[in-house]
C-alpha atoms as a PDB file:
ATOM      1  CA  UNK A   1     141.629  29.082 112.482  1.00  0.00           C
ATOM      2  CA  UNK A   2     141.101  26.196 110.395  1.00  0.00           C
ATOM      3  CA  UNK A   3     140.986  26.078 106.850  1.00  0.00           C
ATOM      4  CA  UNK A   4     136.811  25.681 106.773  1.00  0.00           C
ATOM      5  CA  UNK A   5     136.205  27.846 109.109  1.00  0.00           C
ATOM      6  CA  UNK A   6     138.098  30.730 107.006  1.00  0.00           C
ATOM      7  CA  UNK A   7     136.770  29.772 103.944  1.00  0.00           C
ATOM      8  CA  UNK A   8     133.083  30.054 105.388  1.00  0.00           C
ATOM      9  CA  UNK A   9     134.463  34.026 106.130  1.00  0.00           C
ATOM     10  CA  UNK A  10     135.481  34.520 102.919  1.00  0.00           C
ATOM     11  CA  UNK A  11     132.729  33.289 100.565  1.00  0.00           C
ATOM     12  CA  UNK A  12     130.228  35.107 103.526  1.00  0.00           C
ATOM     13  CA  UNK A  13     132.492  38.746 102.644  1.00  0.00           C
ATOM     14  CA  UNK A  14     130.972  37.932  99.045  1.00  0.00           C
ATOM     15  CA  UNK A  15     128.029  39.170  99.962  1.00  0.00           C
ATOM     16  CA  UNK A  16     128.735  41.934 102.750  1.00  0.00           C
ATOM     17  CA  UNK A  17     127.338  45.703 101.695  1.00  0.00           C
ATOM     18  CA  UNK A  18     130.243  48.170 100.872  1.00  0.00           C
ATOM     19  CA  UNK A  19     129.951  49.743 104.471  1.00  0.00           C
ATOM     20  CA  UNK A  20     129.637  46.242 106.293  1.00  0.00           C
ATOM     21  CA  UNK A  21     132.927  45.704 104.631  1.00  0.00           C
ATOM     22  CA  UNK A  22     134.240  48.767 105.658  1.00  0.00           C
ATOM     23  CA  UNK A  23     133.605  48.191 109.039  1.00  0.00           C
ATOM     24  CA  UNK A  24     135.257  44.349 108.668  1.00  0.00           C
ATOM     25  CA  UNK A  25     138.580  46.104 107.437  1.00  0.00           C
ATOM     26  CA  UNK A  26     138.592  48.185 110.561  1.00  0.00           C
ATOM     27  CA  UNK A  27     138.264  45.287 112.932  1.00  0.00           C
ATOM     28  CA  UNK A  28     140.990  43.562 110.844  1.00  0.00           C
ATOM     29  CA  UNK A  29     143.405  46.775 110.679  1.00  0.00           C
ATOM     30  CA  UNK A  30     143.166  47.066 114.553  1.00  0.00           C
ATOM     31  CA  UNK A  31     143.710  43.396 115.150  1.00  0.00           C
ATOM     32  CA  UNK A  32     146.588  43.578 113.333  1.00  0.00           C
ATOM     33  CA  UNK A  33     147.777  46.680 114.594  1.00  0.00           C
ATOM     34  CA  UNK A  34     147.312  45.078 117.850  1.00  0.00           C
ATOM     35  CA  UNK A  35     149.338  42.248 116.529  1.00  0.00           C
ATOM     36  CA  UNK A  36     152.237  44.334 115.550  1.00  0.00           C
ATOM     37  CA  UNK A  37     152.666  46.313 119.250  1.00  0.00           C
ATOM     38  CA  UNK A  38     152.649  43.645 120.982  1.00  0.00           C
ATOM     39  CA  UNK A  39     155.609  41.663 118.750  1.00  0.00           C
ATOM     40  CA  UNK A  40     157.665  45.527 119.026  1.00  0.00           C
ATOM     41  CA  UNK A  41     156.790  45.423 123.207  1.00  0.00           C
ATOM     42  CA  UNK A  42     158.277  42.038 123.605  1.00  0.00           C
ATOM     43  CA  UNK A  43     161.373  42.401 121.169  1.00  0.00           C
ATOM     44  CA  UNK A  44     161.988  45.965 123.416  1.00  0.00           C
ATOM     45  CA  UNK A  45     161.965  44.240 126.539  1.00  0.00           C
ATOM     46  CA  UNK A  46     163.867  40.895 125.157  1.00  0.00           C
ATOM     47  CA  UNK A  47     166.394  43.459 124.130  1.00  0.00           C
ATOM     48  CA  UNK A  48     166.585  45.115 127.513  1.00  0.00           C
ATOM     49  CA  UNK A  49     167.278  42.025 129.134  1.00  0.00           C
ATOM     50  CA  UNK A  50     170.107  40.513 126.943  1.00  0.00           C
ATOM     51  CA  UNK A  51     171.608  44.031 127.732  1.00  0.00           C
ATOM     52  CA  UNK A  52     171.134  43.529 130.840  1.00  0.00           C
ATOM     53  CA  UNK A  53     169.837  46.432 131.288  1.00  0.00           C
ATOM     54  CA  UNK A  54     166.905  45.045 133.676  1.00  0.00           C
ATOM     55  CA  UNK A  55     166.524  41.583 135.443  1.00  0.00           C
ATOM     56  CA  UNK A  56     163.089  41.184 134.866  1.00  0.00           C
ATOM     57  CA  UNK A  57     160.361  41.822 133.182  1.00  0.00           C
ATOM     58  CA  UNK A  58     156.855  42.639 135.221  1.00  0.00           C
ATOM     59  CA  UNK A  59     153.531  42.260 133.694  1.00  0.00           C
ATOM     60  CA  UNK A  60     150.565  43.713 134.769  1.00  0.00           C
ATOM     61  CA  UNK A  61     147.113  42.634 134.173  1.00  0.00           C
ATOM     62  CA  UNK A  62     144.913  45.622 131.429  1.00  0.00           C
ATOM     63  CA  UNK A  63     141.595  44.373 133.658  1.00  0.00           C
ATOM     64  CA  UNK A  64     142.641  45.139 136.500  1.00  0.00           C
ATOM     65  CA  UNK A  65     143.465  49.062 135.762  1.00  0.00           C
ATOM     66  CA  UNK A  66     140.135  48.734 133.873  1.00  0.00           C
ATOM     67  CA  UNK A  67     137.507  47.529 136.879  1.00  0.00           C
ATOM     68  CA  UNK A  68     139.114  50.574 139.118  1.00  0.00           C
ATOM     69  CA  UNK A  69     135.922  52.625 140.307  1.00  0.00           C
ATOM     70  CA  UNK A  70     136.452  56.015 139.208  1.00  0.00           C
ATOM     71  CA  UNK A  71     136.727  58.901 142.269  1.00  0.00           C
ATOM     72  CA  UNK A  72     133.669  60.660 142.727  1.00  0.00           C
ATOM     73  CA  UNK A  73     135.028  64.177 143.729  1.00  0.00           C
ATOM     74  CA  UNK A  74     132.960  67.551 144.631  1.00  0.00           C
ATOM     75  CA  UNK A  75     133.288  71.216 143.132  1.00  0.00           C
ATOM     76  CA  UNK A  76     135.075  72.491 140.094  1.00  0.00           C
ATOM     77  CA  UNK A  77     136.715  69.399 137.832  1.00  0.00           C
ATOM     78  CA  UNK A  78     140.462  69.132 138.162  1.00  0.00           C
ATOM     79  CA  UNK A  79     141.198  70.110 135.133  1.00  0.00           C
ATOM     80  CA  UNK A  80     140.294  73.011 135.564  1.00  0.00           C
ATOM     81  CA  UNK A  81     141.512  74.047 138.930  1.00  0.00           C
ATOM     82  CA  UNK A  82     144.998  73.024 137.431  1.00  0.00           C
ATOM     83  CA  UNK A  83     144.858  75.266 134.534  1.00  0.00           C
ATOM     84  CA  UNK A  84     143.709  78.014 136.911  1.00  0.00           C
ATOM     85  CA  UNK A  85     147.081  77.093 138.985  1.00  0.00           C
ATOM     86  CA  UNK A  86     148.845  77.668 136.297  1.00  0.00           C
ATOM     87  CA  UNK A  87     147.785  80.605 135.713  1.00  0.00           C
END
């Protein structure tokens, strides 16, 4: 981000309401906290392979899981014909 562009963000927080500003904090917190699982993910799996451990490391594309079609199914839901299993 250049240095303009986050100075324009700052001086516009100046006049944010107390709940727009809580709701900026949030976005931040889970951008960082995004931030910090991915750098933990990759040091895991850099450690697994200089302990050779695994040869390599597969990625797998979030959008794909996400544009699955969900399975329409008929009668009782699953969940609850496996707690009835259990039973």
């Amino acid at each position: 981000m250049s240095q303009t562009m986050l100075s324009q963000v700052l001086e516009s927080l100046k006049h944010l309401e107390p709940h727009e500003l809580l709701q900026v904090s949030q976005v931040v917190q889970e951008r960082l906290a995004s931030h910090e699982e991915i750098g933990k993910r990759q040091m895991f799996y850099h450690s697994l392979l200089a302990a050779g451990l695994v040869k390599k490391i597969k990625t797998s594309s979030r959008e794909d899981v996400s544009r699955q079609p969900f399975v329409q199914t008929q009668g009782e839901p699953v969940s609850q014909t496996i707690i009835e299993e259990r039973r």
